[in-house]
PDB file of N, CA and C in Angstrom:
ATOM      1  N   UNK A   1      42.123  23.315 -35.424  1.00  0.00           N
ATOM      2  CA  UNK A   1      41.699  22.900 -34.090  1.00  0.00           C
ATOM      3  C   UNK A   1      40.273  23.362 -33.842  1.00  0.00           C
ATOM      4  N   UNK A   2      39.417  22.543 -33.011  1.00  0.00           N
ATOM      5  CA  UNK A   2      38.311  22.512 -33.126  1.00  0.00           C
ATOM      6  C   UNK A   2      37.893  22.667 -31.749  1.00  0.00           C
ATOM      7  N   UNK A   3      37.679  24.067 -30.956  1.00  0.00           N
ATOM      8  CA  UNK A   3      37.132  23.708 -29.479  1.00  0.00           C
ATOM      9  C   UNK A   3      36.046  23.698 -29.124  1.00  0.00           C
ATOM     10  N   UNK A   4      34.603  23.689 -30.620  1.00  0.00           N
ATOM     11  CA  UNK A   4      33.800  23.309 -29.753  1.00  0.00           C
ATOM     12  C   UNK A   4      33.213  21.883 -28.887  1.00  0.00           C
ATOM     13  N   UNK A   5      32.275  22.362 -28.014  1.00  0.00           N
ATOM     14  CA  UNK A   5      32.179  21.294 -26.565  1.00  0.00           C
ATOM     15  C   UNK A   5      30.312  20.827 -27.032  1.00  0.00           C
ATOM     16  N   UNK A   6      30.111  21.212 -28.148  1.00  0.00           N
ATOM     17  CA  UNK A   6      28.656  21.304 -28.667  1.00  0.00           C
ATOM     18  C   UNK A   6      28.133  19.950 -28.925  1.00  0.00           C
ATOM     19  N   UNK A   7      29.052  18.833 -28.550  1.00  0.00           N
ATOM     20  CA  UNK A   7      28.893  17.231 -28.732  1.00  0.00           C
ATOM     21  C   UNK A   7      28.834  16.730 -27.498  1.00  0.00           C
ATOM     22  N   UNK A   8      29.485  17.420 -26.793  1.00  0.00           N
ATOM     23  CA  UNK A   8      30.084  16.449 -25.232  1.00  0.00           C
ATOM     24  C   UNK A   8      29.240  16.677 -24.369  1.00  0.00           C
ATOM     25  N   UNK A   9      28.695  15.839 -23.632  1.00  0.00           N
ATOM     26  CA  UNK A   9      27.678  16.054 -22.271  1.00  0.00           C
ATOM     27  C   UNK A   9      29.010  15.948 -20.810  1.00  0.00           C
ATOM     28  N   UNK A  10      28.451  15.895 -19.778  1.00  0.00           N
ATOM     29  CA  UNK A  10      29.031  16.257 -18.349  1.00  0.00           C
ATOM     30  C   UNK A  10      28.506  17.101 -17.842  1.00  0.00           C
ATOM     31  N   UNK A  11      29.486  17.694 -16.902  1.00  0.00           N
ATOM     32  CA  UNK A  11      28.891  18.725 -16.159  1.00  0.00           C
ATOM     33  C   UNK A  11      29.556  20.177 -16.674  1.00  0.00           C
ATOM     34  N   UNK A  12      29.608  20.580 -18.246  1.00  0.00           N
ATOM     35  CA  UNK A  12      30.003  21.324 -18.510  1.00  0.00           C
ATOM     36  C   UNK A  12      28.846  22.767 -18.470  1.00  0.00           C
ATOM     37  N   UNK A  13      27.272  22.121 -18.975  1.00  0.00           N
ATOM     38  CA  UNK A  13      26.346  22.789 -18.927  1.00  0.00           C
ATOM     39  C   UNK A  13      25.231  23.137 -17.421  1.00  0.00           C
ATOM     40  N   UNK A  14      26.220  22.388 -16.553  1.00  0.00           N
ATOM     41  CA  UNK A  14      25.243  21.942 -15.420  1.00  0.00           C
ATOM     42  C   UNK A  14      25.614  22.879 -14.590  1.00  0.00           C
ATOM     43  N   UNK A  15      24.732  23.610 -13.483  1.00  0.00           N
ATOM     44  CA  UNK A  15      24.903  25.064 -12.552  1.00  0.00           C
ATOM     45  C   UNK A  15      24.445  23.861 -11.593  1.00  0.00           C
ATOM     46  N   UNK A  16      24.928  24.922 -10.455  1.00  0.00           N
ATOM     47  CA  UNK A  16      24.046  24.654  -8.896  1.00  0.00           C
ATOM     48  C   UNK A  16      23.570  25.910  -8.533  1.00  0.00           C
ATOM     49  N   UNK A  17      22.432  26.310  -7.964  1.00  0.00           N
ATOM     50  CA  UNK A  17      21.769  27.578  -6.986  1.00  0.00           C
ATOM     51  C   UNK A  17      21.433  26.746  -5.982  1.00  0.00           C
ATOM     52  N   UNK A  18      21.846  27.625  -5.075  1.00  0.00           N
ATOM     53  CA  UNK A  18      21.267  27.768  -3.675  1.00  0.00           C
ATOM     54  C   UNK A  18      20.400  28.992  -3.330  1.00  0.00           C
ATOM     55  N   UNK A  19      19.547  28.319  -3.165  1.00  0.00           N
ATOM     56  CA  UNK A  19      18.151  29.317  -3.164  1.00  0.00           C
ATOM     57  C   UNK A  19      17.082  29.618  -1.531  1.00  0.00           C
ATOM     58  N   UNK A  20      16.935  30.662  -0.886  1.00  0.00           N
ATOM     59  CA  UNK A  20      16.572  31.029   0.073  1.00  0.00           C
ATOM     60  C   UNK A  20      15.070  31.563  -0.201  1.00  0.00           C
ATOM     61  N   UNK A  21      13.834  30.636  -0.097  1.00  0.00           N
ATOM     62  CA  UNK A  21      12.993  31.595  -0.043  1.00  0.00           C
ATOM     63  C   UNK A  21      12.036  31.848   1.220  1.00  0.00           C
ATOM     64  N   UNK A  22      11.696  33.109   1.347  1.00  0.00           N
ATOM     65  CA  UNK A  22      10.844  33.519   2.457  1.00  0.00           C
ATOM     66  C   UNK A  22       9.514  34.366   1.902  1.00  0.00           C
ATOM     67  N   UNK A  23       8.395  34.496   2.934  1.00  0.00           N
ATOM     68  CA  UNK A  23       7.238  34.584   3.347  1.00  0.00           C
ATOM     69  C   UNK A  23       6.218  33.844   4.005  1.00  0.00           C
ATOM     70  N   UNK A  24       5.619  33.042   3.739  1.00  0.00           N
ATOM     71  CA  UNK A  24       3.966  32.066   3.634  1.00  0.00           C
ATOM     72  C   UNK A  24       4.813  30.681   3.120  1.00  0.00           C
ATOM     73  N   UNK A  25       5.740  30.266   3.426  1.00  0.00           N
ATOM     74  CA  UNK A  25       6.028  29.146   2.225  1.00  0.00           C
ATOM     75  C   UNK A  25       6.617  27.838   3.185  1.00  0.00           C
ATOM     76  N   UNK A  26       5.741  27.820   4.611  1.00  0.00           N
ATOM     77  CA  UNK A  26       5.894  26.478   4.868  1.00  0.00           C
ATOM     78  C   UNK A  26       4.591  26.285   5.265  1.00  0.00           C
ATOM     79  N   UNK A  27       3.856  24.843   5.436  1.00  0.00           N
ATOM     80  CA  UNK A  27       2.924  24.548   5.599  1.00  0.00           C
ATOM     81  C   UNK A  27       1.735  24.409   4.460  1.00  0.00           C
ATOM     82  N   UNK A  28       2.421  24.933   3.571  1.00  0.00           N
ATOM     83  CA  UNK A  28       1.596  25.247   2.201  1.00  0.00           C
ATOM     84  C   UNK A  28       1.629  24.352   1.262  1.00  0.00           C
ATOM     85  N   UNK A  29       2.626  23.125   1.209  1.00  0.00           N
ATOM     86  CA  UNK A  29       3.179  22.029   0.251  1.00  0.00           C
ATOM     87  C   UNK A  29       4.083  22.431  -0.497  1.00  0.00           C
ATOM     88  N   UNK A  30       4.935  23.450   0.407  1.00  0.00           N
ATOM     89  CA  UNK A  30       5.911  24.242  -1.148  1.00  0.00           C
ATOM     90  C   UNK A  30       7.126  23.530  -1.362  1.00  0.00           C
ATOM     91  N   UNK A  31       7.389  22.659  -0.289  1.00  0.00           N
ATOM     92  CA  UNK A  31       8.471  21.878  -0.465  1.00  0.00           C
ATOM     93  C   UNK A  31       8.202  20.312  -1.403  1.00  0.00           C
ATOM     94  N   UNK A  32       6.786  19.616  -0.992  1.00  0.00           N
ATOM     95  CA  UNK A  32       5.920  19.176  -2.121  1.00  0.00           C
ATOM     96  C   UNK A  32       6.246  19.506  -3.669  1.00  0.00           C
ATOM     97  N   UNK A  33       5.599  20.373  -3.617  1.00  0.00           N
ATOM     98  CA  UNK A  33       5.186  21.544  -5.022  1.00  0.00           C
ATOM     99  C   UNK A  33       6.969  21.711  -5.412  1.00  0.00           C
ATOM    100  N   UNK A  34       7.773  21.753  -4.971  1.00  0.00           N
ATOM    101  CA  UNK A  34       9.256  22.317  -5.076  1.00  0.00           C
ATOM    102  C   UNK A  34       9.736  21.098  -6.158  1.00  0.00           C
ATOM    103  N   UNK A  35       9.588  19.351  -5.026  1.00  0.00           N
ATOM    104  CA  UNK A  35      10.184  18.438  -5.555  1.00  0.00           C
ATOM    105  C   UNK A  35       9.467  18.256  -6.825  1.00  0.00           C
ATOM    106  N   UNK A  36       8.254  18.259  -6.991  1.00  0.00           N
ATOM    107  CA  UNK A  36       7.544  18.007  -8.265  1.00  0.00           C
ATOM    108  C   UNK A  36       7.712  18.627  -9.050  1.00  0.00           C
ATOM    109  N   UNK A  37       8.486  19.965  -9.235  1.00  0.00           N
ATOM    110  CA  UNK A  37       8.419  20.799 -10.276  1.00  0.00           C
ATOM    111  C   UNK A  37      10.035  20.624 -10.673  1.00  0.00           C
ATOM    112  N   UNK A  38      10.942  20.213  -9.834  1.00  0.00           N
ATOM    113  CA  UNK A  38      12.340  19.693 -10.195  1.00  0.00           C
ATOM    114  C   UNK A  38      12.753  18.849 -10.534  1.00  0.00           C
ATOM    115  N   UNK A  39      12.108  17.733 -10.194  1.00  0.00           N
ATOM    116  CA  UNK A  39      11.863  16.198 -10.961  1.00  0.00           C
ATOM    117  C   UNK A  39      11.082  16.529 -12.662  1.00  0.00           C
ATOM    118  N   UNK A  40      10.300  16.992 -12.484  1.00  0.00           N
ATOM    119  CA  UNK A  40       9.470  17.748 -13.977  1.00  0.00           C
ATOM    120  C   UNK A  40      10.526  18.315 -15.017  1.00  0.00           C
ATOM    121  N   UNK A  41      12.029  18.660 -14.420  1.00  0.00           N
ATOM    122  CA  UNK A  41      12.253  19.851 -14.837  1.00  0.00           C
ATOM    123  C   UNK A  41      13.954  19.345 -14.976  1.00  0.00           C
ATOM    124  N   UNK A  42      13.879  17.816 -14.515  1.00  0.00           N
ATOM    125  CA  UNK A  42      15.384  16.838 -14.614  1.00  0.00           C
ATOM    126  C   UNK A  42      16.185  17.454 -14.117  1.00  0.00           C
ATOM    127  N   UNK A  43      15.807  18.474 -12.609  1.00  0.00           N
ATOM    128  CA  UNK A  43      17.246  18.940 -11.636  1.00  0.00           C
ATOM    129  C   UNK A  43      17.072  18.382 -10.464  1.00  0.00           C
ATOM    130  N   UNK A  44      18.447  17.724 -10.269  1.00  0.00           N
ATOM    131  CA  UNK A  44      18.711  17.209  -8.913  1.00  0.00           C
ATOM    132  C   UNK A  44      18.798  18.336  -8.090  1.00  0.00           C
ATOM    133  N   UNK A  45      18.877  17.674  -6.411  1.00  0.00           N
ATOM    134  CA  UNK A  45      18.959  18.302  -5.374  1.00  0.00           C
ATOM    135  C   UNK A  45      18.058  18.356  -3.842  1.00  0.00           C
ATOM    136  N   UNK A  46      17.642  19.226  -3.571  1.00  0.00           N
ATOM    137  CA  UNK A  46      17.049  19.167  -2.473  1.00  0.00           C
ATOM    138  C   UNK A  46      16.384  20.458  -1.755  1.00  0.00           C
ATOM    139  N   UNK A  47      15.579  19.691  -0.993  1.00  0.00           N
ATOM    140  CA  UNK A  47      14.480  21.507  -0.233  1.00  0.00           C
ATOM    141  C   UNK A  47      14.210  20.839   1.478  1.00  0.00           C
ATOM    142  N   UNK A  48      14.433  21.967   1.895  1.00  0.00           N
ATOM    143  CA  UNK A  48      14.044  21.664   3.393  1.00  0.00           C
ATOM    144  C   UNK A  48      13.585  22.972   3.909  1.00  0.00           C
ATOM    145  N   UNK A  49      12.678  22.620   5.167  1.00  0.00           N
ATOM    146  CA  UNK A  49      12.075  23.999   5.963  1.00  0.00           C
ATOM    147  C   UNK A  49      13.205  24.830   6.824  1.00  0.00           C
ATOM    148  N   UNK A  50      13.427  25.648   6.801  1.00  0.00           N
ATOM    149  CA  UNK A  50      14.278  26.202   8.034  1.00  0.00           C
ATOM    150  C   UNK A  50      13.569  26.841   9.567  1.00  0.00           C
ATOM    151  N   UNK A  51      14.451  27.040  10.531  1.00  0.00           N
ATOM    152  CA  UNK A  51      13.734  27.371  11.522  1.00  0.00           C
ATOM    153  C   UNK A  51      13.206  28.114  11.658  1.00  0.00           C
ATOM    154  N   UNK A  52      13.819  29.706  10.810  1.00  0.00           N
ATOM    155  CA  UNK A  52      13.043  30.602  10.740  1.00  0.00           C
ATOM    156  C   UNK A  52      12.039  31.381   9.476  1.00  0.00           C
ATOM    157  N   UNK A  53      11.302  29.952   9.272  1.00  0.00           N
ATOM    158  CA  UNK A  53      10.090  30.816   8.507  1.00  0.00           C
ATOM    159  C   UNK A  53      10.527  30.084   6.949  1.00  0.00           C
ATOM    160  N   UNK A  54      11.968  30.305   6.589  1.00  0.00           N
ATOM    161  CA  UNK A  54      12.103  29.976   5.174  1.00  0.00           C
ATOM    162  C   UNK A  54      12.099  29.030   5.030  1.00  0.00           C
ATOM    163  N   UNK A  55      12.038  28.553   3.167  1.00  0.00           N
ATOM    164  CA  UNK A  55      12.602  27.263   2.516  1.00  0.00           C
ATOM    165  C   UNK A  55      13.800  27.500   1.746  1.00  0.00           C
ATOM    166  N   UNK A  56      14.601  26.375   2.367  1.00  0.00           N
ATOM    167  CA  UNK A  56      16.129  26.313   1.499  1.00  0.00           C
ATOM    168  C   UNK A  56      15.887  25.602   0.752  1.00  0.00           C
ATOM    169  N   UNK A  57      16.501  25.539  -0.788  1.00  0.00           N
ATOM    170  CA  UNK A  57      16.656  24.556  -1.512  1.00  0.00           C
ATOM    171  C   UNK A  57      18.186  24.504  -2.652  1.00  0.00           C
ATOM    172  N   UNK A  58      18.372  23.646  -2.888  1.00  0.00           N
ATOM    173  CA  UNK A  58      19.612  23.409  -3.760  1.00  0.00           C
ATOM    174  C   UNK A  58      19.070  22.936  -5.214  1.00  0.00           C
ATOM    175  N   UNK A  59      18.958  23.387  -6.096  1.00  0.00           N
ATOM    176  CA  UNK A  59      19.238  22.791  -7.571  1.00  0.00           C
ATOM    177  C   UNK A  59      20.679  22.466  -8.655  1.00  0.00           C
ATOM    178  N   UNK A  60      20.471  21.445  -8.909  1.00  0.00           N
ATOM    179  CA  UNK A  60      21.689  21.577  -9.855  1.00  0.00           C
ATOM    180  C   UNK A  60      21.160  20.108 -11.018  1.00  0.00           C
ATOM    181  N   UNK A  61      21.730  21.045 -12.477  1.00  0.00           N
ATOM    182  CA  UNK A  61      21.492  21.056 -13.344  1.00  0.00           C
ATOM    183  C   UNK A  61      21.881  21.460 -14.402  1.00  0.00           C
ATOM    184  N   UNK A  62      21.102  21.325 -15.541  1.00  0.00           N
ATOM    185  CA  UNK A  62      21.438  21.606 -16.696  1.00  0.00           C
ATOM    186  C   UNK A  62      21.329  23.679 -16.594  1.00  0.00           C
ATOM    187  N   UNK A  63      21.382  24.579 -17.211  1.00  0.00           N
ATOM    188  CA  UNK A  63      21.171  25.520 -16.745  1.00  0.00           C
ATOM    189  C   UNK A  63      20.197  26.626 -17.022  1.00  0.00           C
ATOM    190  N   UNK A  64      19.559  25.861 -18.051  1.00  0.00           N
ATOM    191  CA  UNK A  64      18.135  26.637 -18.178  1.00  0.00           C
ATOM    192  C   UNK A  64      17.332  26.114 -16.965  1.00  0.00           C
ATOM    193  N   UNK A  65      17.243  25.020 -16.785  1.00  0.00           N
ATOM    194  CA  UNK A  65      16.335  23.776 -16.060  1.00  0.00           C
ATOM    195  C   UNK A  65      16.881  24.427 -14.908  1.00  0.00           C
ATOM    196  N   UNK A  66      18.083  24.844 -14.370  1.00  0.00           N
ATOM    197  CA  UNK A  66      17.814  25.195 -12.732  1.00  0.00           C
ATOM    198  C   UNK A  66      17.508  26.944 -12.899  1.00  0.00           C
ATOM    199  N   UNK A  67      17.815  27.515 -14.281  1.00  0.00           N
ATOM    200  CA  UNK A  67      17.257  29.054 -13.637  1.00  0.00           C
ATOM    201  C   UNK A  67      15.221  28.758 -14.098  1.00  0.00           C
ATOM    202  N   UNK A  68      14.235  27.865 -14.445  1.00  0.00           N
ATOM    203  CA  UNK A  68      13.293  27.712 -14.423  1.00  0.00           C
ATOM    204  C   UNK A  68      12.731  27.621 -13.033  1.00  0.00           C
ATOM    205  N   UNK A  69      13.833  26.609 -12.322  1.00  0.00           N
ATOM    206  CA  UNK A  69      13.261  26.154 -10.734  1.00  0.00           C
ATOM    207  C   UNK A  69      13.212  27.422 -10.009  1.00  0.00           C
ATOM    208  N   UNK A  70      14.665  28.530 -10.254  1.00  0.00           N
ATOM    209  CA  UNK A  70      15.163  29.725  -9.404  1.00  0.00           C
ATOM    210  C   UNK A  70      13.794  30.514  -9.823  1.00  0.00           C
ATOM    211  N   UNK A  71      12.871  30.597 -11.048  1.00  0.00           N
ATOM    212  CA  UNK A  71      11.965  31.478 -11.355  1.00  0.00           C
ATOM    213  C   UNK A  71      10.601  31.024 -10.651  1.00  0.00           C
ATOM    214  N   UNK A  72      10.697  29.520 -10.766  1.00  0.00           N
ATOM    215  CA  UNK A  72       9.449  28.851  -9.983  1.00  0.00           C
ATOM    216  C   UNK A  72       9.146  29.467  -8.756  1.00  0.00           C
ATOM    217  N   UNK A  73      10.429  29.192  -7.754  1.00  0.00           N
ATOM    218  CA  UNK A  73      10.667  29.386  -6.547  1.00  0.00           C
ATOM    219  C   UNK A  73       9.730  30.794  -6.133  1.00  0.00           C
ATOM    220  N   UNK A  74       9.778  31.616  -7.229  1.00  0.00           N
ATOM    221  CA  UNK A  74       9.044  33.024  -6.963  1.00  0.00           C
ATOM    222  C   UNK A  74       7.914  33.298  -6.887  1.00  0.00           C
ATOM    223  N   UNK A  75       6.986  32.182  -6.805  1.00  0.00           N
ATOM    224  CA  UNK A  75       5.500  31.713  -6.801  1.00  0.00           C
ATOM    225  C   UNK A  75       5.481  30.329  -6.505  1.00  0.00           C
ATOM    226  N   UNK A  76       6.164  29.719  -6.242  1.00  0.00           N
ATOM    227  CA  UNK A  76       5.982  28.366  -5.699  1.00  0.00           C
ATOM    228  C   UNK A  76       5.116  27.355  -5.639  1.00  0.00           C
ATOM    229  N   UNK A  77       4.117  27.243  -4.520  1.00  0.00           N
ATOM    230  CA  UNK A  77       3.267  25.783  -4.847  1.00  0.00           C
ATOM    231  C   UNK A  77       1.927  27.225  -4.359  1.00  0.00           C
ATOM    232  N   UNK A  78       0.562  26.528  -5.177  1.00  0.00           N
ATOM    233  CA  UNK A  78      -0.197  27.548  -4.800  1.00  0.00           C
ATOM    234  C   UNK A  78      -0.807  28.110  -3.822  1.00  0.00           C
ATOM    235  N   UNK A  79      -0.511  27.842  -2.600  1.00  0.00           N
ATOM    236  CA  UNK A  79      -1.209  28.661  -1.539  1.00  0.00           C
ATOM    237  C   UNK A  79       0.194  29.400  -0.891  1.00  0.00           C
ATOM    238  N   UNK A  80       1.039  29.424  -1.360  1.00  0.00           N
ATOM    239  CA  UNK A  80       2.316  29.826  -1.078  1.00  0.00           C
ATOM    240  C   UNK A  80       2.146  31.413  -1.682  1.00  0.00           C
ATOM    241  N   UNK A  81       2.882  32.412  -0.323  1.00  0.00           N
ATOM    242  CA  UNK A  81       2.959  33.739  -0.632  1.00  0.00           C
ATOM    243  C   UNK A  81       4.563  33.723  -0.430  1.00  0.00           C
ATOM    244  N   UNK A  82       5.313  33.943  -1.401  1.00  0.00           N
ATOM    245  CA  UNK A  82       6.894  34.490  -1.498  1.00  0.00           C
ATOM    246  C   UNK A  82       6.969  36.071  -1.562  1.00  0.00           C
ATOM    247  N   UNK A  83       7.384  36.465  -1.098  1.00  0.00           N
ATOM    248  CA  UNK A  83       8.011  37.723  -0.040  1.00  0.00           C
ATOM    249  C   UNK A  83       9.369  38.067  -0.876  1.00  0.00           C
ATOM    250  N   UNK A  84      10.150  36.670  -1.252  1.00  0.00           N
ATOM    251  CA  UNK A  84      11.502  37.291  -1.540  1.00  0.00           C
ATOM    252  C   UNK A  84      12.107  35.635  -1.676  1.00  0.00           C
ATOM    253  N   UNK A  85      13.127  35.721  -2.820  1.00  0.00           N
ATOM    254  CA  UNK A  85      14.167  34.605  -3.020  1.00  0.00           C
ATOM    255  C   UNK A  85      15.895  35.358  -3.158  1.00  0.00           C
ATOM    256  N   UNK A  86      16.506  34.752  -2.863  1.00  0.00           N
ATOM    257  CA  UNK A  86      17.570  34.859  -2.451  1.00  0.00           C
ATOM    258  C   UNK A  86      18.303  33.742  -2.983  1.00  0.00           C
ATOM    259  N   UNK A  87      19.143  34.098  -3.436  1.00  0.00           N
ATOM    260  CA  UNK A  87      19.925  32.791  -5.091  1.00  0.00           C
ATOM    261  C   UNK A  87      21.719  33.507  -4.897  1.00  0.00           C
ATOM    262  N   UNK A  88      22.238  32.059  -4.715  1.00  0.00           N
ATOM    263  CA  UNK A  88      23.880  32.059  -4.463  1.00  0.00           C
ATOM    264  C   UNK A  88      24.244  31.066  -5.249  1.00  0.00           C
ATOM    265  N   UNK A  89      24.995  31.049  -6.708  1.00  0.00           N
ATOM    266  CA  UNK A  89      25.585  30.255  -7.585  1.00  0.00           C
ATOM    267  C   UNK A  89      27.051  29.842  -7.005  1.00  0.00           C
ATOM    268  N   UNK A  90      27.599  28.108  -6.918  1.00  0.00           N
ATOM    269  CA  UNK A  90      28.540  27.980  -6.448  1.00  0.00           C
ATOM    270  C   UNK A  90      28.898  26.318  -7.171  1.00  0.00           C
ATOM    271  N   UNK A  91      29.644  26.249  -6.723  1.00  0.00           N
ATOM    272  CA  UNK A  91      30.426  24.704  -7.520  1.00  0.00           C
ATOM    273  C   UNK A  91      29.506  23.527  -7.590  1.00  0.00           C
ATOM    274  N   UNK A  92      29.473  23.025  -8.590  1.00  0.00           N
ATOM    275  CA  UNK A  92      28.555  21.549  -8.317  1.00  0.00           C
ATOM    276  C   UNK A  92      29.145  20.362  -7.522  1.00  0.00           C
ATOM    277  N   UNK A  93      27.989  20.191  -6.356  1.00  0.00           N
ATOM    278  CA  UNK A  93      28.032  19.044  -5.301  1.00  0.00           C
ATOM    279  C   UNK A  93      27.854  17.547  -5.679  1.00  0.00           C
ATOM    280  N   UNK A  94      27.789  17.392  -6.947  1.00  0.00           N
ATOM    281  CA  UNK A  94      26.896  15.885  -7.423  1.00  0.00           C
ATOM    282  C   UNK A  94      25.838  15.463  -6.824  1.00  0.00           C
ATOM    283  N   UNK A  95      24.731  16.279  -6.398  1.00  0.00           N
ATOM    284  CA  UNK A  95      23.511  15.735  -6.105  1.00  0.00           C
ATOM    285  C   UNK A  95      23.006  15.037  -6.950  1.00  0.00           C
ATOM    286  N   UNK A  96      22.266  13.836  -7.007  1.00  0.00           N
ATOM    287  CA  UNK A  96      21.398  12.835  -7.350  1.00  0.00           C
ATOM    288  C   UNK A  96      20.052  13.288  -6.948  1.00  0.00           C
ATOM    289  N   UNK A  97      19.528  12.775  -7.549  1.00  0.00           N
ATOM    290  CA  UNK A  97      17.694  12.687  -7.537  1.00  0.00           C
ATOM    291  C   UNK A  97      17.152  14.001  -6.895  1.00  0.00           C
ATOM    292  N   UNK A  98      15.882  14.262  -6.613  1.00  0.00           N
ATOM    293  CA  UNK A  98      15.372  15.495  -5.950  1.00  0.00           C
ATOM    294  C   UNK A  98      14.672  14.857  -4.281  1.00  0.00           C
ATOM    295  N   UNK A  99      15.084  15.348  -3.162  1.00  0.00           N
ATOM    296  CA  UNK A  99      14.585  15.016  -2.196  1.00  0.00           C
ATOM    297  C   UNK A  99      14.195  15.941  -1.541  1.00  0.00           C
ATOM    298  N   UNK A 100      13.065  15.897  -0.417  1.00  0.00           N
ATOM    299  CA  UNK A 100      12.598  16.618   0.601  1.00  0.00           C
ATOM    300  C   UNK A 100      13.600  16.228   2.071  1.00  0.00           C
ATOM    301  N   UNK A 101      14.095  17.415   2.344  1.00  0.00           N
ATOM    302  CA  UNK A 101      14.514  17.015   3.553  1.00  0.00           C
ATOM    303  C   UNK A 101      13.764  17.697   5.166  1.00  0.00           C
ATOM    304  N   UNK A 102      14.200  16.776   6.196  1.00  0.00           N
ATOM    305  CA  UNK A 102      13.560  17.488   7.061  1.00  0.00           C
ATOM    306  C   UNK A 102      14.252  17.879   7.855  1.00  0.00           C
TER     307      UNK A 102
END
């Protein structure tokens, strides 16, 4: 018997993070800079501003490709000062494509 899975694609290799980041990181294009570097990087999902100060975003993916975005996130788009990210791994949602939300 043979269990490896080293042939099969799905969502066997694919993570989701939910990612919280704060400092300098609205107004700066970081949500811009966010989608372009996740589309770059073939993870679905999404980024939006929050009310207070942060950017939320969701990746999901393959799982190098979303811990690249979770490392991005820590310098973000360049006039962006990050303070701090905040990362919660949880079940995959089937997000499609990368969007900005508002």
């Amino acid at each position: 018997m043979n269990d490896s899975d080293s042939g099969t694609d799905g969502d066997a290799d694919r993570v989701r993070a939910h990612v919280f980041v704060s400092g300098t990181v609205q107004g700066v294009y970081y949500r811009a800079n966010t989608r372009e570097a996740a589309r770059d990087r073939g993870v679905d999902g999404w980024v939006r501003n929050l009310d207070d100060g942060r950017v939320e975003a969701v990746f999901e993916g393959p799982d190098d490709a979303v811990e690249a975005m979770v490392e991005w996130c820590h310098t973000g788009s360049p006039a962006a000062t990050v303070e701090g990210v905040d990362v919660e791994y949880g079940d995959l949602e089937g997000e499609e494509g990368f969007s900005v939300r508002r």
